[in-house]
C-alpha atoms as a PDB file:
ATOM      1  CA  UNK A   1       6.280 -69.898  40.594  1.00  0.00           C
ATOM      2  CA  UNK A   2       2.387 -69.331  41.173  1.00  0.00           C
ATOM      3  CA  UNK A   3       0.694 -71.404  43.606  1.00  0.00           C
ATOM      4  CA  UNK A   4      -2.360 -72.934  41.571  1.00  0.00           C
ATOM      5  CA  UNK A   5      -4.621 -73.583  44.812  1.00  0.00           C
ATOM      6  CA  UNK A   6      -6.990 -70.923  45.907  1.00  0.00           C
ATOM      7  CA  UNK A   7      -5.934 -68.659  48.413  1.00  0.00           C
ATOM      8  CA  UNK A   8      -5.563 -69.332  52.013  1.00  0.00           C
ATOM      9  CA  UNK A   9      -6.954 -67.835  55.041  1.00  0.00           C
ATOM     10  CA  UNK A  10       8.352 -47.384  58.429  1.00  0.00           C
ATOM     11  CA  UNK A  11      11.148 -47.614  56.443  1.00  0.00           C
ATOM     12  CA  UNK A  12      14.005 -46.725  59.350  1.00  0.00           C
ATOM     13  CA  UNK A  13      15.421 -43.179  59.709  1.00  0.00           C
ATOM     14  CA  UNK A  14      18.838 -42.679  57.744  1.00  0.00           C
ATOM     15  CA  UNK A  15      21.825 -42.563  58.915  1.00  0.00           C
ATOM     16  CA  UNK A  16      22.647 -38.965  59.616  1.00  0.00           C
ATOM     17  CA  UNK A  17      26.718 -37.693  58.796  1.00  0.00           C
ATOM     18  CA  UNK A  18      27.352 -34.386  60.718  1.00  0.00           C
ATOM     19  CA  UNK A  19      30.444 -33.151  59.740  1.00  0.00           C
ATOM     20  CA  UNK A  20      32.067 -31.081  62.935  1.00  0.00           C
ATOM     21  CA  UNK A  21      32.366 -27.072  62.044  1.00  0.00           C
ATOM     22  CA  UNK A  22      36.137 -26.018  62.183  1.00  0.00           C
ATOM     23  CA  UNK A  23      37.470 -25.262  65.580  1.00  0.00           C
ATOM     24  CA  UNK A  24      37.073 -21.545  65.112  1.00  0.00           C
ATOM     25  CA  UNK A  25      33.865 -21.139  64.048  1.00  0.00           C
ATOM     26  CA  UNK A  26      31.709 -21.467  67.041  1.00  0.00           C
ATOM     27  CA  UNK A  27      28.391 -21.292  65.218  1.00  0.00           C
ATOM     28  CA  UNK A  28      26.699 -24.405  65.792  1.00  0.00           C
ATOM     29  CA  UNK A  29      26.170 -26.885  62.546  1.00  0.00           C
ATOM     30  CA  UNK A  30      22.343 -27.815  61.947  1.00  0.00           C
ATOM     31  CA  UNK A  31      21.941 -31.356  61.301  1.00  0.00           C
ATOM     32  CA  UNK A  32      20.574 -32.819  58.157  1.00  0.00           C
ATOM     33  CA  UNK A  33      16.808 -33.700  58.710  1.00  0.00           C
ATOM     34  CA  UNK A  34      15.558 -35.546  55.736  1.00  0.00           C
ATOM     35  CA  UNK A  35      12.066 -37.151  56.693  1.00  0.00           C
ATOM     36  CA  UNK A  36      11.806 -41.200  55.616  1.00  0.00           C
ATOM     37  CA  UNK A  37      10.037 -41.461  52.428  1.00  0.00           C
ATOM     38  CA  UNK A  38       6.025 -42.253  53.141  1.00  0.00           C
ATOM     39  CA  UNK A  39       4.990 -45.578  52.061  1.00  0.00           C
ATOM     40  CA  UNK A  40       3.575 -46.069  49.001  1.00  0.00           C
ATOM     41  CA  UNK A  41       4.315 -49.544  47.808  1.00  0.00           C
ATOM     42  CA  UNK A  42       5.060 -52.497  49.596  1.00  0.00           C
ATOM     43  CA  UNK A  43       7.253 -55.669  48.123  1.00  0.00           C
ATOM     44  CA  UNK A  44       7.489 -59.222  49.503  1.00  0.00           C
ATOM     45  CA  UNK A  45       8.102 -62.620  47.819  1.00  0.00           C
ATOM     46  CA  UNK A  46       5.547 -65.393  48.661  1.00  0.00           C
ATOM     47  CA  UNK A  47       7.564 -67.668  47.669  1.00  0.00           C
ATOM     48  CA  UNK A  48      10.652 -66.575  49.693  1.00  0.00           C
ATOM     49  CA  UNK A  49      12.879 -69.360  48.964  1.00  0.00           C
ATOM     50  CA  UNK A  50      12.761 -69.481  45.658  1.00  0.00           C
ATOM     51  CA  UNK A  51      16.350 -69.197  44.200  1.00  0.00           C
ATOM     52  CA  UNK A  52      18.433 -68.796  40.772  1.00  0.00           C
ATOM     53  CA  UNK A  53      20.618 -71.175  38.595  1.00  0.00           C
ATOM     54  CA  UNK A  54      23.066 -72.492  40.907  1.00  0.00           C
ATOM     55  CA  UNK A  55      21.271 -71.899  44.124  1.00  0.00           C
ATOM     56  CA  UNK A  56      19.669 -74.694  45.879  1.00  0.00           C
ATOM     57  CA  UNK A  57      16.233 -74.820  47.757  1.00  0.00           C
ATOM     58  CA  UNK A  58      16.406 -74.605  51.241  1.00  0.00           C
ATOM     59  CA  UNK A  59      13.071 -74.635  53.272  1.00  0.00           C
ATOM     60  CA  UNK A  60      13.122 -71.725  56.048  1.00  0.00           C
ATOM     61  CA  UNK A  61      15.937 -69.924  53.863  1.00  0.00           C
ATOM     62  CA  UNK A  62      15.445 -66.876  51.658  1.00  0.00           C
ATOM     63  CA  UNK A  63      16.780 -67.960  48.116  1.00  0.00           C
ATOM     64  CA  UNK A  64      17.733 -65.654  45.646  1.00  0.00           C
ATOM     65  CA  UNK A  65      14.037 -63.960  44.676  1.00  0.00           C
ATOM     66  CA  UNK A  66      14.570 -61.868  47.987  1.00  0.00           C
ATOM     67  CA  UNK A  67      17.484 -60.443  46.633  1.00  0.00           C
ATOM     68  CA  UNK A  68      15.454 -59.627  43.054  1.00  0.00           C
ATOM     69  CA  UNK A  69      13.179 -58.032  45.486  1.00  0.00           C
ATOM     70  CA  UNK A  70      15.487 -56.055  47.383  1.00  0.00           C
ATOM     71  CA  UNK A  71      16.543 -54.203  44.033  1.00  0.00           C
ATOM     72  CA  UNK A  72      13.350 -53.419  43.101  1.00  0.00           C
ATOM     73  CA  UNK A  73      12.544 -51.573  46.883  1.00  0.00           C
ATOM     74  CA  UNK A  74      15.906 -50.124  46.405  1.00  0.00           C
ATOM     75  CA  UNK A  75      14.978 -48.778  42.987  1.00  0.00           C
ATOM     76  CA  UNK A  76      11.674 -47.224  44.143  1.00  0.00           C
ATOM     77  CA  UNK A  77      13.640 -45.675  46.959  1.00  0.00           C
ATOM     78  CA  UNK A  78      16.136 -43.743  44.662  1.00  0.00           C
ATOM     79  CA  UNK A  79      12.803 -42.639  42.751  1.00  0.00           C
ATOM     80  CA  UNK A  80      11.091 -41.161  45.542  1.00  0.00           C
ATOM     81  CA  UNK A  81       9.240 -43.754  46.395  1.00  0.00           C
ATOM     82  CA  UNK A  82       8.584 -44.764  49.984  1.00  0.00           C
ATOM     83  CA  UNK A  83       8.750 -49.031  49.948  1.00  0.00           C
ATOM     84  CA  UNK A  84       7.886 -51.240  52.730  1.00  0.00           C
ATOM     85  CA  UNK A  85       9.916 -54.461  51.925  1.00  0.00           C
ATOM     86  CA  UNK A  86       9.138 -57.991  53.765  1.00  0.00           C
ATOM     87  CA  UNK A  87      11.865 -60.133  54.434  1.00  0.00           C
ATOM     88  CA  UNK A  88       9.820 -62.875  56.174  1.00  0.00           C
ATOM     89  CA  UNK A  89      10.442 -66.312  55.032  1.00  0.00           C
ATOM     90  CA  UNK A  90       6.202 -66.847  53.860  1.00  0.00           C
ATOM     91  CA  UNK A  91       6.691 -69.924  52.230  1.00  0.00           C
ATOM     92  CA  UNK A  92       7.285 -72.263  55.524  1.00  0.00           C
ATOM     93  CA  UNK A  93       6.758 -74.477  57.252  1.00  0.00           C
ATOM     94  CA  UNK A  94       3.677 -75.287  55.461  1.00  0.00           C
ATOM     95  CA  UNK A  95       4.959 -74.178  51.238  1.00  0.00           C
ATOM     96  CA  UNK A  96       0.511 -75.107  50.279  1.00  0.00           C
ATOM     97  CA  UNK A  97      -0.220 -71.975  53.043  1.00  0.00           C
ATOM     98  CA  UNK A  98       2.553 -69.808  51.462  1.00  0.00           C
ATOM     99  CA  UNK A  99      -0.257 -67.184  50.045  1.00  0.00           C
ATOM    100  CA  UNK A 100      -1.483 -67.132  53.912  1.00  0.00           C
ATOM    101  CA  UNK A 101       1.120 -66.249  55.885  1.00  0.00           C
ATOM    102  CA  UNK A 102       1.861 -62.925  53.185  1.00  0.00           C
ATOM    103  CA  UNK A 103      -1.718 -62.139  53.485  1.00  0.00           C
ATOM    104  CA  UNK A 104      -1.605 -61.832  56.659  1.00  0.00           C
ATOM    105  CA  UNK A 105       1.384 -59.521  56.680  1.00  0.00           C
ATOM    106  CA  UNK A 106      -0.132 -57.504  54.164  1.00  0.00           C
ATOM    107  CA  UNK A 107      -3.279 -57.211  56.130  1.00  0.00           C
ATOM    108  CA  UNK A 108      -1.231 -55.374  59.374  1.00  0.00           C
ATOM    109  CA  UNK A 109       0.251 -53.227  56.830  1.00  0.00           C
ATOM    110  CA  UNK A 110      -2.472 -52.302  55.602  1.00  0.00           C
ATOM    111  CA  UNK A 111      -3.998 -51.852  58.472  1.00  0.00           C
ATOM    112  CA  UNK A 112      -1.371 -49.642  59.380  1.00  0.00           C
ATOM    113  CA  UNK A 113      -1.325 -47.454  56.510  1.00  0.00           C
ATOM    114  CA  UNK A 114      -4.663 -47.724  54.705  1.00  0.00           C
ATOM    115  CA  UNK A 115      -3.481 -45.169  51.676  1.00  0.00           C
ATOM    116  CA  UNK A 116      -1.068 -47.792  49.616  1.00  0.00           C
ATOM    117  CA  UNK A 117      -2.104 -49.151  46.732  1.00  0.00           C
ATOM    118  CA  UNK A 118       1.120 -50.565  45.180  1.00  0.00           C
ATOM    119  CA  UNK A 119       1.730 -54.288  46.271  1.00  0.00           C
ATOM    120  CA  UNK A 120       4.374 -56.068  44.259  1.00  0.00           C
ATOM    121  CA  UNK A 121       4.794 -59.929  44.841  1.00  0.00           C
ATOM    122  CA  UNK A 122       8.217 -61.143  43.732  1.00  0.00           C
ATOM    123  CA  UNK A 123       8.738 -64.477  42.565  1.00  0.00           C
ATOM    124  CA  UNK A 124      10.534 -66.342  40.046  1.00  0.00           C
ATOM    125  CA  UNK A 125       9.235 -69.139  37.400  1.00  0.00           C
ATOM    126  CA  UNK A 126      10.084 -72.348  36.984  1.00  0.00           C
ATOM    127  CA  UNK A 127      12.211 -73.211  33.758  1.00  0.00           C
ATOM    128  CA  UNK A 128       9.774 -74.370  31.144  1.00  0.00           C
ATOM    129  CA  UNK A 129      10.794 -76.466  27.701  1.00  0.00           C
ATOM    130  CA  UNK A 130      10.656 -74.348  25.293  1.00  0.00           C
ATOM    131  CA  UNK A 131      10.416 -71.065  26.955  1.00  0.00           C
ATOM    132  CA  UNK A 132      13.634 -68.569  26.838  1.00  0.00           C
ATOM    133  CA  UNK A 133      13.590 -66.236  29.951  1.00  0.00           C
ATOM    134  CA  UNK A 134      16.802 -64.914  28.886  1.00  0.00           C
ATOM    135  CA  UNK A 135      17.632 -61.253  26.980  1.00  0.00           C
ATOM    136  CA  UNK A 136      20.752 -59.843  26.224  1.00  0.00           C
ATOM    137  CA  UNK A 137      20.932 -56.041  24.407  1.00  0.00           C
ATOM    138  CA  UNK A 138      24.504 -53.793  24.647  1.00  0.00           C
ATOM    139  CA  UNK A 139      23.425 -53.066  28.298  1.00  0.00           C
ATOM    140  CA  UNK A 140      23.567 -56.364  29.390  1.00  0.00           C
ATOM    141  CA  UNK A 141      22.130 -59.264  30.318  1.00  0.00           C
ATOM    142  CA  UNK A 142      18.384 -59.778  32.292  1.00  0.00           C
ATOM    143  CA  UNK A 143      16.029 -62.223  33.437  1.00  0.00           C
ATOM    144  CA  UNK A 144      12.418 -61.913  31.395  1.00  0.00           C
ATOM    145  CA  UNK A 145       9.415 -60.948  33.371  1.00  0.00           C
ATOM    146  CA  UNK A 146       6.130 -61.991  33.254  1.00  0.00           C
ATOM    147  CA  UNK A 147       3.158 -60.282  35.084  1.00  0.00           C
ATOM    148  CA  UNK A 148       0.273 -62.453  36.938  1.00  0.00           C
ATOM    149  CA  UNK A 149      -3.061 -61.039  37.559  1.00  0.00           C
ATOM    150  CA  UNK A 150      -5.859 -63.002  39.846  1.00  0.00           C
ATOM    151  CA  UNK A 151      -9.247 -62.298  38.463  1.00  0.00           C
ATOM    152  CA  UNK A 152     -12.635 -62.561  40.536  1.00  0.00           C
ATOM    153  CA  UNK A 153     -13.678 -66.279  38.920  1.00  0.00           C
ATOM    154  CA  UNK A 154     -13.450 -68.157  42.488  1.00  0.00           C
ATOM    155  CA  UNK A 155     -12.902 -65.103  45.249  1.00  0.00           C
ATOM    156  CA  UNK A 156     -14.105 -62.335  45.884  1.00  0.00           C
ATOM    157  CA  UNK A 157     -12.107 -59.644  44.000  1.00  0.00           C
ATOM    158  CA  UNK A 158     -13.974 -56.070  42.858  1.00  0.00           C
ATOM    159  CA  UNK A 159     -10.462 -54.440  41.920  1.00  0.00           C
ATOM    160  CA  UNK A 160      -8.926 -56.930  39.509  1.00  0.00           C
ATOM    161  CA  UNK A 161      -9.622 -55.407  36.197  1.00  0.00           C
ATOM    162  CA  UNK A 162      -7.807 -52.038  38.110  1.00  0.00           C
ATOM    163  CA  UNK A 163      -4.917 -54.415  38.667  1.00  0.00           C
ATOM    164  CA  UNK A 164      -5.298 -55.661  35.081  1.00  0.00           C
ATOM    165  CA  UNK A 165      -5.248 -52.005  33.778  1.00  0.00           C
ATOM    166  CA  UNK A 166      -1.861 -51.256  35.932  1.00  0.00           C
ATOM    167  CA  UNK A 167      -0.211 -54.100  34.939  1.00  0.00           C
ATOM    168  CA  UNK A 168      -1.401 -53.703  31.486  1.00  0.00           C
ATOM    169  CA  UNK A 169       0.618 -50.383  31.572  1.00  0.00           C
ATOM    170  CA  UNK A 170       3.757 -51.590  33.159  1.00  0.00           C
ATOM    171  CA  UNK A 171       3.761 -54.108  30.638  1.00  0.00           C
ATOM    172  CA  UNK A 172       3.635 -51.428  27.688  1.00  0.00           C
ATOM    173  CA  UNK A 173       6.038 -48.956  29.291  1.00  0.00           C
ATOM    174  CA  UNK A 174       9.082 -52.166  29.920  1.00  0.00           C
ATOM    175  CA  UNK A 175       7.959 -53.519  26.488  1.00  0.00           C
ATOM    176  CA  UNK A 176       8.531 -49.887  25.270  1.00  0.00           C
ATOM    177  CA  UNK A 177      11.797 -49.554  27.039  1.00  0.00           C
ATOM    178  CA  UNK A 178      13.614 -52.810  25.758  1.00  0.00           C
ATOM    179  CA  UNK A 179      11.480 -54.703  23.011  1.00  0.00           C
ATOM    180  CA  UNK A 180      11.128 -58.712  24.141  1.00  0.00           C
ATOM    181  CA  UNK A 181      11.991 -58.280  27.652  1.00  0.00           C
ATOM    182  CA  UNK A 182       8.774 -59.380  29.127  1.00  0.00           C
ATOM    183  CA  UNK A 183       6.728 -62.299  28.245  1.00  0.00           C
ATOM    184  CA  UNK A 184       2.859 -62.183  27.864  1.00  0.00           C
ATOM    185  CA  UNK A 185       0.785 -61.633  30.894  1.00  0.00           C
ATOM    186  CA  UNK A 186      -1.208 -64.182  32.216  1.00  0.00           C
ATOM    187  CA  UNK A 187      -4.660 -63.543  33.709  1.00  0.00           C
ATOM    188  CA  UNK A 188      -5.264 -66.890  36.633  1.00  0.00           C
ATOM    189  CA  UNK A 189      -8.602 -67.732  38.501  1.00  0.00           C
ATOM    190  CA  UNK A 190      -6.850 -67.270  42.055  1.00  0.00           C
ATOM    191  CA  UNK A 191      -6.628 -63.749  43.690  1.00  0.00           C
ATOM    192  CA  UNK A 192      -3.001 -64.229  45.010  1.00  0.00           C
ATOM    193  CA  UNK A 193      -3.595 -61.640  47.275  1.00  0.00           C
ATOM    194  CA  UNK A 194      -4.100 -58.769  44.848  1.00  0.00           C
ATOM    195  CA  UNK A 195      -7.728 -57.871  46.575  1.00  0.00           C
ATOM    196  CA  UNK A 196      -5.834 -55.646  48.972  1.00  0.00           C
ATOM    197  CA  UNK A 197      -4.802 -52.936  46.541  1.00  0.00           C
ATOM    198  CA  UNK A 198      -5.663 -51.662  42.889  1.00  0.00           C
ATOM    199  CA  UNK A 199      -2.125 -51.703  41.712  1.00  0.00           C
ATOM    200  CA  UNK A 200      -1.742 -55.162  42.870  1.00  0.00           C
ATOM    201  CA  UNK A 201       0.654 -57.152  41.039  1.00  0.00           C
ATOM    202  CA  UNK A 202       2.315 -60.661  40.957  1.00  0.00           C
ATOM    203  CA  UNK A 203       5.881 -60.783  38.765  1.00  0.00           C
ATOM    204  CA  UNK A 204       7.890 -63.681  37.798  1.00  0.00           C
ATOM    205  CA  UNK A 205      11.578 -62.521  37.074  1.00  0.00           C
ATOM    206  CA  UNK A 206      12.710 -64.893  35.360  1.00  0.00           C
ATOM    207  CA  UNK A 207      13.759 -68.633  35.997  1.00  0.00           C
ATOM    208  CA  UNK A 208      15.750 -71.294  37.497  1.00  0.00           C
ATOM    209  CA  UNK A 209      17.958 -70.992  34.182  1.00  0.00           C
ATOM    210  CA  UNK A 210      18.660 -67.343  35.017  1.00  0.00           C
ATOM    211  CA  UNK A 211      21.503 -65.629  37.253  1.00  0.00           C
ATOM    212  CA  UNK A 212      20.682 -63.887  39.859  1.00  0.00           C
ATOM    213  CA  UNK A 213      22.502 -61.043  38.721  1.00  0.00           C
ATOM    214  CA  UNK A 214      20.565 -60.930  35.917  1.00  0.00           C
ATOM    215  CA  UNK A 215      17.210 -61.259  38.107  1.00  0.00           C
ATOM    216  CA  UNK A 216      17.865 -58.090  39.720  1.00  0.00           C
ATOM    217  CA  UNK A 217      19.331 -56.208  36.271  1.00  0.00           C
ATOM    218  CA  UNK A 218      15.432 -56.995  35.597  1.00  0.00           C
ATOM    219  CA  UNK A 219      13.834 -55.292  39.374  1.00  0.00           C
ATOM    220  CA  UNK A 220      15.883 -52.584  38.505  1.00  0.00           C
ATOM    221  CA  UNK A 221      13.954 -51.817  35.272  1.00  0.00           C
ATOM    222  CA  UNK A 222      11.032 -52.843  36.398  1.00  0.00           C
ATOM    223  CA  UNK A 223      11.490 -50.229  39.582  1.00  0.00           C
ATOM    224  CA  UNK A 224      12.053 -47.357  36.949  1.00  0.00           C
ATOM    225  CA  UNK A 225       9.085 -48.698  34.714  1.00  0.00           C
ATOM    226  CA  UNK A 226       6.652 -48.405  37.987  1.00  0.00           C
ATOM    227  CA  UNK A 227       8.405 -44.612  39.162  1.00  0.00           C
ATOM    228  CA  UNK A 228       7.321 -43.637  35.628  1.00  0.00           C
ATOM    229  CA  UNK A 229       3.625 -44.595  35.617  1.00  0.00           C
ATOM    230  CA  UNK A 230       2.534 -43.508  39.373  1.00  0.00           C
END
């Protein structure tokens, strides 16, 4: 779920399978050499511990959001898209400076590679009365999304309405794709980090009341929803 205060101050190589050339032929075998995908996105989970129905809260332990997230890097990846994925645990010891500790990851990757854009902060809501984050169609079952945007009303914050426009367009393109899977986007006077690119986004996938499994049937789609639009 969103933290309501204000904000706080390369992929490794693959594997490689050579398969040995037959005893007689003594012409050597040339090794695959794909080249790592170059970052273009990068996906974390502020709120790291965050888990699903059945999973319990443990501070210091990644809950089942990380896994969510892991789908949706995974996803990108089988597009063509380079992901930078952060596993660190950002929402301890101290939950109130959760928004902190990512920033400051963000900020060494960006300062490592200036060029991305695409930041994608994973979390997942907290059930609400009266508010069905569940949808089922003859594909399956999956956890309903919601997209956060920060706006500039207490920060600093000259890229939001870019963020706004790209999320306005993921939203169209999933909504497109299967009719009632998201819910409406909500626009929020804290920047939750989205100042450091102009594809910026925060996603809820779903709730407490959700499965995991269907969490990341959800970061699948949304992986192929982003692919399509960049």
């Amino acid at each position: 779920a969103v933290l309501t205060a204000e904000d706080v101050p390369p992929p490794a190589e693959e594997s490689l399978l050579v398969i040995a050339s037959p005893a007689e032929d003594k012409e050597e075998e040339t090794p695959a050499t794909d080249e790592p995908l170059e970052p273009q996105a990068v996906v974390y989970c502020t709120h790291t511990s965050e888990g699903y129905y059945g999973q319990e809260r443990q501070s210091g332990v990644a809950g089942g959001v990380l896994d969510a997230a892991r789908t949706l890097a995974d996803t990108l990846e089988a597009n063509g898209i380079g992901v930078i994925l952060l596993e660190d645990i950002f929402d301890a010891p101290d939950w109130n400076n959760s928004y902190g500790y990512s920033l400051a990851a963000l900020e060494e990757v960006k300062a490592q590679y200036p060029d991305i854009q695409l930041y994608i902060d994973v979390h997942r809501d907290a059930e609400i009365p009266g508010v069905d984050t569940h949808f089922t169609d003859d594909s399956g079952s999956y956890a309903r999304m919601m997209l956060i945007i920060g706006s500039n009303a207490n920060l600093p914050h000259p890229n939001w309405e870019q963020n706004r426009a790209f999320a306005n367009q993921l939203y169209n393109e999933l909504e497109s794709a299967k009719p009632g899977l998201m819910r409406d986007s909500k626009i929020y006077n804290g920047r939750y980090n989205q100042h450091v690119g102009n594809k910026a986004i925060l996603v809820e996938v779903g709730s407490t009341s959700n499965t995991v499994e269907e969490a990341k049937s959800s970061a699948a789609l949304l992986g192929n929803a982003i692919a399509k639009l960049l």
